[in-house]
Protein backbone atom coordinates (compact mmCIF):
# COMPACT_ATOMS: atom_id res chain seq x y z
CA UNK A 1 44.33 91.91 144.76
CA UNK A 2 45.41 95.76 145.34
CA UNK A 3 49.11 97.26 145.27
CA UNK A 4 49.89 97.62 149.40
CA UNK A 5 52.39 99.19 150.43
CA UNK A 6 54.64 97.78 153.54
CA UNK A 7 52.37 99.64 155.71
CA UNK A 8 49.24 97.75 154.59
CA UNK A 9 48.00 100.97 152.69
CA UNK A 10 47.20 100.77 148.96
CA UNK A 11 49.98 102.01 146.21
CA UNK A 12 48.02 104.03 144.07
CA UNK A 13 50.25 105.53 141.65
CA UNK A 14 52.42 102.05 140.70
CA UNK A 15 50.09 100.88 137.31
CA UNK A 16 52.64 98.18 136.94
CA UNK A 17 50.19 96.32 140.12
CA UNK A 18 47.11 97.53 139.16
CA UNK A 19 46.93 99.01 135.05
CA UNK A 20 45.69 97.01 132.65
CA UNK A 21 48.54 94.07 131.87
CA UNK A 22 48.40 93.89 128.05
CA UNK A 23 48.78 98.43 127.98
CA UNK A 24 50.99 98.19 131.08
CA UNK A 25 53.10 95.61 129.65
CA UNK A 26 53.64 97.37 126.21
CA UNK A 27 54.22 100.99 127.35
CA UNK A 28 56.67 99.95 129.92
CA UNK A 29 58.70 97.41 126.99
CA UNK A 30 58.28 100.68 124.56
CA UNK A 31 60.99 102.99 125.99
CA UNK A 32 63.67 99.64 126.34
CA UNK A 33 63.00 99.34 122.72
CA UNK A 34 63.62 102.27 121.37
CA UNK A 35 67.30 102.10 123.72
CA UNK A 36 67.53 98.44 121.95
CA UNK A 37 67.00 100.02 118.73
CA UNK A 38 69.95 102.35 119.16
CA UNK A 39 72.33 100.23 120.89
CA UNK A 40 71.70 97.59 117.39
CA UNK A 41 72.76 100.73 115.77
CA UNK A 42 75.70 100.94 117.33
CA UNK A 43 77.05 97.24 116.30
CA UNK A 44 75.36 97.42 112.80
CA UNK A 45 77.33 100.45 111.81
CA UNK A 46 80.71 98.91 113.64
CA UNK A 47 80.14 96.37 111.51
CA UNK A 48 79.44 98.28 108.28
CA UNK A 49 82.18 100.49 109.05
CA UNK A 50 84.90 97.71 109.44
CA UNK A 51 83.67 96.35 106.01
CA UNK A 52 84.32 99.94 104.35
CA UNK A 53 87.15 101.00 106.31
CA UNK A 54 89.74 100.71 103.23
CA UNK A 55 89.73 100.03 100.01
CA UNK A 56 91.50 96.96 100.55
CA UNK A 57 88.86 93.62 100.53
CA UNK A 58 91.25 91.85 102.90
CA UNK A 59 91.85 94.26 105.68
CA UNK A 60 88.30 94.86 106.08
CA UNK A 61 87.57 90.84 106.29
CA UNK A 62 90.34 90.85 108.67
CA UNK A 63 88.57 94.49 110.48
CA UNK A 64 85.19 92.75 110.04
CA UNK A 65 86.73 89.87 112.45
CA UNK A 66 88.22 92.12 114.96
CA UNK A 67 84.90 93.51 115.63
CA UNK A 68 83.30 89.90 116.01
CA UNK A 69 85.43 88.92 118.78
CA UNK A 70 84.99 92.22 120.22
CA UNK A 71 81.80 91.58 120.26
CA UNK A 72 81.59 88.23 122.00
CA UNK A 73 84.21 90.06 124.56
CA UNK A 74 81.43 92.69 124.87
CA UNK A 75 79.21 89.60 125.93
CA UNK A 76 81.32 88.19 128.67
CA UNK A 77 81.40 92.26 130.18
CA UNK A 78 77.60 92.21 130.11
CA UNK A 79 77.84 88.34 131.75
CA UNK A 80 80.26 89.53 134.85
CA UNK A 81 77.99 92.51 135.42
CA UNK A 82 74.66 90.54 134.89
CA UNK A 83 76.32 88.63 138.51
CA UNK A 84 74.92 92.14 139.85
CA UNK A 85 72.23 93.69 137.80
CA UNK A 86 70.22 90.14 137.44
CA UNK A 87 69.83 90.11 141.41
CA UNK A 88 69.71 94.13 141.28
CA UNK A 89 66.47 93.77 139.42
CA UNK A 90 64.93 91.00 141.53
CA UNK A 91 65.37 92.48 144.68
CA UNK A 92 64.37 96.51 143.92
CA UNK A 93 61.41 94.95 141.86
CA UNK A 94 60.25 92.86 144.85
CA UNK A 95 60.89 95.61 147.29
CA UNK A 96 59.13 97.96 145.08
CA UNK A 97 56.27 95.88 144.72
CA UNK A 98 56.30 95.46 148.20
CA UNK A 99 56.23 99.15 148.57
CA UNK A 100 59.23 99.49 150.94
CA UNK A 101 61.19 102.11 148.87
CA UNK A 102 64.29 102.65 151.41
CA UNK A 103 64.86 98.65 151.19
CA UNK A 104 65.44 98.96 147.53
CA UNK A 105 66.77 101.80 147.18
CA UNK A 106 69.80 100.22 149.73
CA UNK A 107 70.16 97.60 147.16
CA UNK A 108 70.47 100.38 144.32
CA UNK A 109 73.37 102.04 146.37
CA UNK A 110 75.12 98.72 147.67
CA UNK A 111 75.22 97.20 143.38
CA UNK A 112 76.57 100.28 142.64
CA UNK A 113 79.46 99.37 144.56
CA UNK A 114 79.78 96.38 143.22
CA UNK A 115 79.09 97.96 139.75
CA UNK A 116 83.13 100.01 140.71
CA UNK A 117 84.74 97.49 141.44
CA UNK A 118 83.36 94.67 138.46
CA UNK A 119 84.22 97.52 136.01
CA UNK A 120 87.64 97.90 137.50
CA UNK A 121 88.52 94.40 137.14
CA UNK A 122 87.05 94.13 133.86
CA UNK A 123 89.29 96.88 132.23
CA UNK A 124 92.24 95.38 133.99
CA UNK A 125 91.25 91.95 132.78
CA UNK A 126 90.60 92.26 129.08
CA UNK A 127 93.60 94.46 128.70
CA UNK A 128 96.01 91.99 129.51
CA UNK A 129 94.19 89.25 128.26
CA UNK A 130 93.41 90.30 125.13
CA UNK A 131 96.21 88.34 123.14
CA UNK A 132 94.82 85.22 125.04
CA UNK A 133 91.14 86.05 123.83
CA UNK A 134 92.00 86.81 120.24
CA UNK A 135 93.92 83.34 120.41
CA UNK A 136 91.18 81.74 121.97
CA UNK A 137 88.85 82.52 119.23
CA UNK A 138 90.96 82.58 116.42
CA UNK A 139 93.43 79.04 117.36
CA UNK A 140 96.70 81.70 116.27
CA UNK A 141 99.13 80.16 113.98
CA UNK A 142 96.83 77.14 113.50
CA UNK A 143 94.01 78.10 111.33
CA UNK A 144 95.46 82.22 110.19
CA UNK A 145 94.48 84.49 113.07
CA UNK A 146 98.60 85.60 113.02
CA UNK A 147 99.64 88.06 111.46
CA UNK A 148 97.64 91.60 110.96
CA UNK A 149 94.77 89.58 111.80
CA UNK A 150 95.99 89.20 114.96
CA UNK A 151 97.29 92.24 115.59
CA UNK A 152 94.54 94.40 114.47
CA UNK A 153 92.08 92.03 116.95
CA UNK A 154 94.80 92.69 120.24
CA UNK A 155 94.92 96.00 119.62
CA UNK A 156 91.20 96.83 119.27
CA UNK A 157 90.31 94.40 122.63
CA UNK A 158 92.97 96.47 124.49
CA UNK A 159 91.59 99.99 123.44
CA UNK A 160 88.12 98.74 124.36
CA UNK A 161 89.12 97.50 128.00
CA UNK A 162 88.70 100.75 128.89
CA UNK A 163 84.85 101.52 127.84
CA UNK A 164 84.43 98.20 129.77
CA UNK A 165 85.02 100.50 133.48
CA UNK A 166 82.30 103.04 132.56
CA UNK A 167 80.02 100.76 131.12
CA UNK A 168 79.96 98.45 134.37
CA UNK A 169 78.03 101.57 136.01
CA UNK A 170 75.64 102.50 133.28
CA UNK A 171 74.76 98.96 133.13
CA UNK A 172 74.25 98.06 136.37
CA UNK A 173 72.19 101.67 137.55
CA UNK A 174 69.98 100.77 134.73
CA UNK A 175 69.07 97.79 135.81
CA UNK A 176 68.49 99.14 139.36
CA UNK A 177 66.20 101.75 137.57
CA UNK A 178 64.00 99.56 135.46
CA UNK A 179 63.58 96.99 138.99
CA UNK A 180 62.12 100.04 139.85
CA UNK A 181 59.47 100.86 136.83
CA UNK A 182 61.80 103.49 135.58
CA UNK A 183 62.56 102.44 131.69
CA UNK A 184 62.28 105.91 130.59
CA UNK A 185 65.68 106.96 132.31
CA UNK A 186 67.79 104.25 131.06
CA UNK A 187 66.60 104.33 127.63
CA UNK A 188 67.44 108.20 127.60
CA UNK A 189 70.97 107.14 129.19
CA UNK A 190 72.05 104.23 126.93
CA UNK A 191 70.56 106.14 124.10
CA UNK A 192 72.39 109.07 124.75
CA UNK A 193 75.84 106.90 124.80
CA UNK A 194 74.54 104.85 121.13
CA UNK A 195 73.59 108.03 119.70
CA UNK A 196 77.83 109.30 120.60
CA UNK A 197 78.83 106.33 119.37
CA UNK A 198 76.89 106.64 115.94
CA UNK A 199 78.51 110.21 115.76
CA UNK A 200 81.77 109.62 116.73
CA UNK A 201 82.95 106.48 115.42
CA UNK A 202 81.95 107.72 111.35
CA UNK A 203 84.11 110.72 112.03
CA UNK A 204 87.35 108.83 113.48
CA UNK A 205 87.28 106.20 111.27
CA UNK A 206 86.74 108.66 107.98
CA UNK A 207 88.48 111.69 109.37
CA UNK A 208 87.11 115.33 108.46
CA UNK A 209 88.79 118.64 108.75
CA UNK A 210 91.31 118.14 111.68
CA UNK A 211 90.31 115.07 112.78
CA UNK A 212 92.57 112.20 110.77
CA UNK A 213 91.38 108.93 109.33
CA UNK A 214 92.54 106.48 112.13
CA UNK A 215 90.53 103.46 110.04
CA UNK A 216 89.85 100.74 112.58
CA UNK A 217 90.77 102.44 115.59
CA UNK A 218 88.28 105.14 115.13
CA UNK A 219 85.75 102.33 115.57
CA UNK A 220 87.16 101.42 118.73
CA UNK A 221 87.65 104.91 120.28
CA UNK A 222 84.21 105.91 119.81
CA UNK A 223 82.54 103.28 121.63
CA UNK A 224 84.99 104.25 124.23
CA UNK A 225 84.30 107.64 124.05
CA UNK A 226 80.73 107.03 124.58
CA UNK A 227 81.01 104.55 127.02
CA UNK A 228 82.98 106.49 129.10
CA UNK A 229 79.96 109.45 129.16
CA UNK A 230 77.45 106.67 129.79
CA UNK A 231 78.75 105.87 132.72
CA UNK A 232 79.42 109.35 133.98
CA UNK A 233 75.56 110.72 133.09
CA UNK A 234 74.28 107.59 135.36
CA UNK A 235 76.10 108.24 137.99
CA UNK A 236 75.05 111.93 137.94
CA UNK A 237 71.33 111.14 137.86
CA UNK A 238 71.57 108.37 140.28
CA UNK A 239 73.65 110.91 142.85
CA UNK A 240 70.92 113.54 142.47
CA UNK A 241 68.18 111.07 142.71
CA UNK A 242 65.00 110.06 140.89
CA UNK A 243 62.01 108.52 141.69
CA UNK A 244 63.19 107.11 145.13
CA UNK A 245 66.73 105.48 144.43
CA UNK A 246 69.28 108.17 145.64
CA UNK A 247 72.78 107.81 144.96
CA UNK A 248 74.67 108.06 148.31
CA UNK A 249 78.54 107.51 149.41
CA UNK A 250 77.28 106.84 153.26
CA UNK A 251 74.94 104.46 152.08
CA UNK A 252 77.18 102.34 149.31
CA UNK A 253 79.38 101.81 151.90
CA UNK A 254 76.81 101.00 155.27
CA UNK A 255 77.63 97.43 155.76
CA UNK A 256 75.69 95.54 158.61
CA UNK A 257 73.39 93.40 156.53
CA UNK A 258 72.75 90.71 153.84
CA UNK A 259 72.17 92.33 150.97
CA UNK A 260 75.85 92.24 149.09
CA UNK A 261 75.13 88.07 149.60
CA UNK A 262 71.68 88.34 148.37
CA UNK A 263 73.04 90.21 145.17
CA UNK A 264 75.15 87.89 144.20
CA UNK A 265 73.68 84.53 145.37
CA UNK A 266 70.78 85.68 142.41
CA UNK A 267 73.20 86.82 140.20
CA UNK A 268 75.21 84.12 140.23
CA UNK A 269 73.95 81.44 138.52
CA UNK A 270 73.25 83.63 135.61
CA UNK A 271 76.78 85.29 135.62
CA UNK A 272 77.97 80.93 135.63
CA UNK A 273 75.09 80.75 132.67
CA UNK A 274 76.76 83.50 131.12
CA UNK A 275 80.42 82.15 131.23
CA UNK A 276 80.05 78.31 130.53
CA UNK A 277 77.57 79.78 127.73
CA UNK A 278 80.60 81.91 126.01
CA UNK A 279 83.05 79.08 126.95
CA UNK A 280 80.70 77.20 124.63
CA UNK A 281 80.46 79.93 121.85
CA UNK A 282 83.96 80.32 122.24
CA UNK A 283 84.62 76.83 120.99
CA UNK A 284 81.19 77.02 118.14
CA UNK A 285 83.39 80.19 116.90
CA UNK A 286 86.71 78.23 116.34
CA UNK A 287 84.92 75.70 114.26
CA UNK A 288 83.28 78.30 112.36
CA UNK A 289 86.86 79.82 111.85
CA UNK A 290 88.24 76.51 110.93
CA UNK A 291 86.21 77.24 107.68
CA UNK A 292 88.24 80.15 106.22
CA UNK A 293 88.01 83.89 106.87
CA UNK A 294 84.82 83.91 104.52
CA UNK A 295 82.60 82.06 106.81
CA UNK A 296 83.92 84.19 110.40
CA UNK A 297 83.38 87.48 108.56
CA UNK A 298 79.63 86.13 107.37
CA UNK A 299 78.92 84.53 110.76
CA UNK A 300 80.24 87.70 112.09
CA UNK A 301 77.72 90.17 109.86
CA UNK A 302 74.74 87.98 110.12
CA UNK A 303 75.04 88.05 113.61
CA UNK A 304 74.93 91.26 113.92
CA UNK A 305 71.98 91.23 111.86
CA UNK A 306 70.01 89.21 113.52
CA UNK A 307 70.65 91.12 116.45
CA UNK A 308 67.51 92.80 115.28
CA UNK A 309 65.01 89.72 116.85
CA UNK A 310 66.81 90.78 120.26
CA UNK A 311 65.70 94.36 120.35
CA UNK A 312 61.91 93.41 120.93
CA UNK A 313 63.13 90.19 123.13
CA UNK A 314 65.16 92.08 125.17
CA UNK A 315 62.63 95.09 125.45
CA UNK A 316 59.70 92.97 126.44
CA UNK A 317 61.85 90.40 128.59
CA UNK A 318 63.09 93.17 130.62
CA UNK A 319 59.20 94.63 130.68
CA UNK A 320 58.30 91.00 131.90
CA UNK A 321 60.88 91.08 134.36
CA UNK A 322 59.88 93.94 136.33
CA UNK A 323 56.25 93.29 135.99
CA UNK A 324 56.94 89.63 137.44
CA UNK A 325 59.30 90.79 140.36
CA UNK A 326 57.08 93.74 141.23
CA UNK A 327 53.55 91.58 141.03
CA UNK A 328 55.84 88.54 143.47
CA UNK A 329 56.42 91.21 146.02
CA UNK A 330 52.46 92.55 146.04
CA UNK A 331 51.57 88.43 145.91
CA UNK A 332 49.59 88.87 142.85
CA UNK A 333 50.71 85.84 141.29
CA UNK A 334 48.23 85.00 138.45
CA UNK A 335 49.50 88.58 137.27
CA UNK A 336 52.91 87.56 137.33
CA UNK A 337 52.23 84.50 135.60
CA UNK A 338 50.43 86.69 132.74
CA UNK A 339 53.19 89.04 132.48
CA UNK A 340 55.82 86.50 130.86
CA UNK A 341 53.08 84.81 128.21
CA UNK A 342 51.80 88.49 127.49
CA UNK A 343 55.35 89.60 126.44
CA UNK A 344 55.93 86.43 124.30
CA UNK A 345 52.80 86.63 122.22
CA UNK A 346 53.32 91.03 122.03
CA UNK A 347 57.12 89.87 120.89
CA UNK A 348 56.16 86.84 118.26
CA UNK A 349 54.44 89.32 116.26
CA UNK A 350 57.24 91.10 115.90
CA UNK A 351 59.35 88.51 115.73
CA UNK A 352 57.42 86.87 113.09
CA UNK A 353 57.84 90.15 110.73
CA UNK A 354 61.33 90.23 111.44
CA UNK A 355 61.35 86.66 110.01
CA UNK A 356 59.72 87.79 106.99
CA UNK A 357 62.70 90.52 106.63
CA UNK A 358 65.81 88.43 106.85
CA UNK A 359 63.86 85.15 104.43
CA UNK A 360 63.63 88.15 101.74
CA UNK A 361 66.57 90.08 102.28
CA UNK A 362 69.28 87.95 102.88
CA UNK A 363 71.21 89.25 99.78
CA UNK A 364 70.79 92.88 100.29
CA UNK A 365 71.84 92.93 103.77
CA UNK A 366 75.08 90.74 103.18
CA UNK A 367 76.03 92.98 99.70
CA UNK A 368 74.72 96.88 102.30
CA UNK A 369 77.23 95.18 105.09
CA UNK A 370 80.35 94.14 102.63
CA UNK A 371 82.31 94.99 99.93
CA UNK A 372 83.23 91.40 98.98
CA UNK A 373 81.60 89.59 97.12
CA UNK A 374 82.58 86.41 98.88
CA UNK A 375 81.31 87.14 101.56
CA UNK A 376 77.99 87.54 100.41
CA UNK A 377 78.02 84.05 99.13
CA UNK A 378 79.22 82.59 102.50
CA UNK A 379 76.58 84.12 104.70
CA UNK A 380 73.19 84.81 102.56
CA UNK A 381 72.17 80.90 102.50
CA UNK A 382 72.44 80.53 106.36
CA UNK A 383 70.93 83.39 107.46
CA UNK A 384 68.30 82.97 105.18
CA UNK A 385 67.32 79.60 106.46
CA UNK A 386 67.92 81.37 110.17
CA UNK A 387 65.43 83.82 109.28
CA UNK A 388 62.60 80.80 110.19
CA UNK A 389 64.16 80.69 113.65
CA UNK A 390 63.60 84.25 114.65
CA UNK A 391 59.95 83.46 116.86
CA UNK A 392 61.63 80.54 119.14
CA UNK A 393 64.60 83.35 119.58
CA UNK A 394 62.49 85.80 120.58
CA UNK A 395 60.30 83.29 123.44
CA UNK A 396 63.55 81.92 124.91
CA UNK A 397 64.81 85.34 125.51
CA UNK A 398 61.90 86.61 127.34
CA UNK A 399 61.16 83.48 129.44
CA UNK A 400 64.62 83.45 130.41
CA UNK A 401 64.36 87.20 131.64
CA UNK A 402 60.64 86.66 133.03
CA UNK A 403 62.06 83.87 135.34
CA UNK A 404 65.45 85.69 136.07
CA UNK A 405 63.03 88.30 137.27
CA UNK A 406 61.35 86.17 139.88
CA UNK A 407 64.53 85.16 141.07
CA UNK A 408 64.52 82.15 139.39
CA UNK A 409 67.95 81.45 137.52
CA UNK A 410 69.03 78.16 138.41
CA UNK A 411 66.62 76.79 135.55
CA UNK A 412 67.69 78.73 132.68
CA UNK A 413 71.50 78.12 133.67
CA UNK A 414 70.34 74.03 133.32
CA UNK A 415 68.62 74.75 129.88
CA UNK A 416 71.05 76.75 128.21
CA UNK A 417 73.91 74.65 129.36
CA UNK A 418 72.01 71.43 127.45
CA UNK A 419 71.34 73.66 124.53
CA UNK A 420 75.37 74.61 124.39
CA UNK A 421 77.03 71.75 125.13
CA UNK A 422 74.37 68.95 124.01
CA UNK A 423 73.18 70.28 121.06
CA UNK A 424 74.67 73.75 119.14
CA UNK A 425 78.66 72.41 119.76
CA UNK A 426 78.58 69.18 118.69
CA UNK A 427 75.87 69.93 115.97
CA UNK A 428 78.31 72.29 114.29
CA UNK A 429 81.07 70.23 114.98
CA UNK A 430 79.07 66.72 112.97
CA UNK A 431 77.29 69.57 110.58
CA UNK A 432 81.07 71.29 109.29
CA UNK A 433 83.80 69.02 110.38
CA UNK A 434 82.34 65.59 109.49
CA UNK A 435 79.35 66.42 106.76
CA UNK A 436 81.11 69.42 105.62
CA UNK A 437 78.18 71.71 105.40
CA UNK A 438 80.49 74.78 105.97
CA UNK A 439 78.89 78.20 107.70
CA UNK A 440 75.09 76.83 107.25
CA UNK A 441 76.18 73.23 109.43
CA UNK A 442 77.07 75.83 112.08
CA UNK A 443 73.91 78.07 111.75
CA UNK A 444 71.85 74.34 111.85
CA UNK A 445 73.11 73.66 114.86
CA UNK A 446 72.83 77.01 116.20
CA UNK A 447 68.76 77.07 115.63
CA UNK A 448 68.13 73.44 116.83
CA UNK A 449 70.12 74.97 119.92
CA UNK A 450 66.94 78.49 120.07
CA UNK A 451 64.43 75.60 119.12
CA UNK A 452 64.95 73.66 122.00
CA UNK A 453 66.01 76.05 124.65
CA UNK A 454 62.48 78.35 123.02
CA UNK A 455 60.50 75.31 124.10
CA UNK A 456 61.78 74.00 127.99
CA UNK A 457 61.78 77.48 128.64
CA UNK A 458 58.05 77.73 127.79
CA UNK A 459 57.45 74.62 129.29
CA UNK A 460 59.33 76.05 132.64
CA UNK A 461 57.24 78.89 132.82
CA UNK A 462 53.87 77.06 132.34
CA UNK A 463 54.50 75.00 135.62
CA UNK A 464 54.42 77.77 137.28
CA UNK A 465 57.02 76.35 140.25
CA UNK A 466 59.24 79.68 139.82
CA UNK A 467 56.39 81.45 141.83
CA UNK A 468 57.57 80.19 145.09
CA UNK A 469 61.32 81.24 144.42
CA UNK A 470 63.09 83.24 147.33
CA UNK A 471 65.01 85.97 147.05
């Protein structure tokens, strides 16, 4: 089938409907990775940084903690603006595909909007909720997250509410941009605010010449920093336009249409996904922290770590993504049923070397990432066994995204609610409270949770029903 345009005419410059899938499909993943690549960078070196911020073992366990619920705040941010960039995607890819530029580029101007407005009441909300999350994840007073725990956790969430307001708009235009074909832009965008952040953070945290030591608030105030540019350099390119999505005041505001409720009604059962998903984590973490401060600062490190299996997930979901939204809206649909399968098997090789990494490396990562020695005993075991996990990871990411990009996300809400609630909770809750299995009962759980989400996602997309989903 050829690319048409809305006139009936062929598209002949968009390769995404008519290049080869297996080249198209790797060169358009290849600039998300390399941004995936420096955004791990910027949570590895948080993390490495809050285990070497003193001399003192204890305050960098207790630093090393602040940064893990930081972290799964970071994730709930990324959720509430996912209720607009998951049906910003959809539509521009589908209107794209379609070849009617102006439609999508309305739905570029009208989530960027919305993208004001979440980051507004983001920055308000985890500011004065912070004391709420840190007890949330920590049970305060019940199991030792009082204290300078505590404190240091508040403190760091309430900084960090701010970066949350910028990064609502860098977010949000990127995922307008790659709906679009465009990976290049955001991975020069988002790289540009992980590369600040790898700069900046170092130097506040150490100090050098005028610039004092401020320990585990230089952490904190870097990502800020760079957060806050992020969102400023999209909104520049975006307002002087590139390749057909214009950033304009007149047309953010035109009302008159559907397209706000079209937004969201995709977005939202994601953004649900998203929430009941960290409710669930949210509860997984306080049995992990039920353990001792050992196990949240290992769970908390080998997280990160494995963080590295999402950079090619991510990369060639959101590659999958476009190419499946783009190929629904030309009607090509054995190519958008290739594009998802084609990004798993590019992905599992990765994924499998990856694997090979954290089976043989456990030890040096845990003793690079920490200065105590207890720690490394806590964590290595798990995320060793983990490491066998990383392939199933790696699928379940990018089928989720491949069918979020057709507009399906009803499914993958189902599935990952099962896999939460069904299976990794009350896993780790039998595998550490009743066996006593400690931090590697929890990880258990955890990858019979990616096993079995890995394979009804698969299963999902080999039906093939998500074709016929409206958006």
């Amino acid at each position: 089938m050829s690319a048409m345009d809305n006139s009936g005419e062929p598209q002949r410059g968009n390769s995404l409907l008519t290049g080869d899938l297996r080249r198209t499909l790797f060169f358009l993943a290849l600039p998300v990775l390399a941004e995936q690549f420096m955004n791990f960078f910027v949570g590895f070196v948080d993390t490495y940084l809050s285990g070497h911020a003193t001399a003192d073992p204890d305050f960098n366990r207790r630093a090393t903690s602040a940064i893990g619920v930081a972290a799964y705040v970071g994730w709930l941010s990324s959720m509430m603006f996912g209720l607009v960039g998951v049906g910003t995607t959809a539509l521009v890819s589908r209107y794209w595909g379609a070849g009617d530029k102006q439609a999508a580029n309305h739905i570029a101007n009208r989530s960027m909007m919305l993208a004001v407005l979440l980051g507004i009441t983001a920055c308000a909300t985890f500011y004065f909720a912070a004391p709420l999350l840190a007890t949330a994840v920590g049970m305060k007073k019940a199991v030792g997250m009082e204290g300078e725990r505590y404190r240091i956790a508040v403190r760091y969430l309430q900084i960090d509410a701010f970066g949350h307001m910028f990064h609502a708009l860098s977010m949000i235009g990127a995922a307008a941009l790659r709906g679009s074909g465009n990976t290049r832009s955001p991975m020069f965008i988002l790289g540009t605010v992980s590369l600040l952040n790898l700069i900046v953070s170092p130097l506040l945290v150490f100090g050098a010449g005028p610039v004092p030591a401020l320990e585990i608030d230089g952490i904190v105030a870097g990502t800020v920093i760079a957060r806050c540019c992020g969102g400023l350099l999209m909104l520049t390119v975006l307002s002087r336009g590139i390749r057909g999505l214009k950033l304009s005041l007149a047309e953010m505001k035109r009302g008159g249409d559907n397209s706000i409720r079209r937004i969201l009604r995709i977005g939202l059962p994601a953004c649900a996904d998203g929430a009941v998903l960290w409710m669930g984590h949210i509860v997984f973490l306080k049995i992990i922290n039920s353990i001792g401060e050992n196990a949240f600062a290992a769970h908390v490190i080998g997280i990160q770590a494995e963080a590295i299996t999402y950079l090619p997930a991510i990369a060639w979901g959101i590659a999958a993504a476009t190419m499946t939204g783009q190929s629904l809206g030309n009607h090509n649909i054995p190519r958008a049923r290739r594009a998802g399968h084609e990004a798993a098997l590019q992905c599992s090789v990765l994924a499998g070397l990856i694997s090979l990494f954290f089976v043989l490396g456990s030890e040096q990562i845990y003793q690079f990432m920490h200065t105590d020695p207890s720690v490394w005993k806590t964590g290595v075991f798990p995320f060793r066994f983990a490491g066998f996990f990383q392939i199933p990871l790696g699928m379940s990411i990018i089928y989720m995204h491949s069918l979020r990009g057709a507009g399906d996300t009803r499914y993958p809400m189902l599935i990952n609610l099962c896999g939460t609630f069904l299976v990794r909770v009350p896993g780790a809750y039998v595998c550490v409270v009743v066996l006593e299995w400690g931090l590697f009962g929890a990880w258990f759980a955890m990858c019979a949770d990616i096993l079995l989400r890995a394979i009804l996602l698969a299963v999902r997309h080999l039906r093939g029903r998500w074709v016929t989903t409206k958006v």
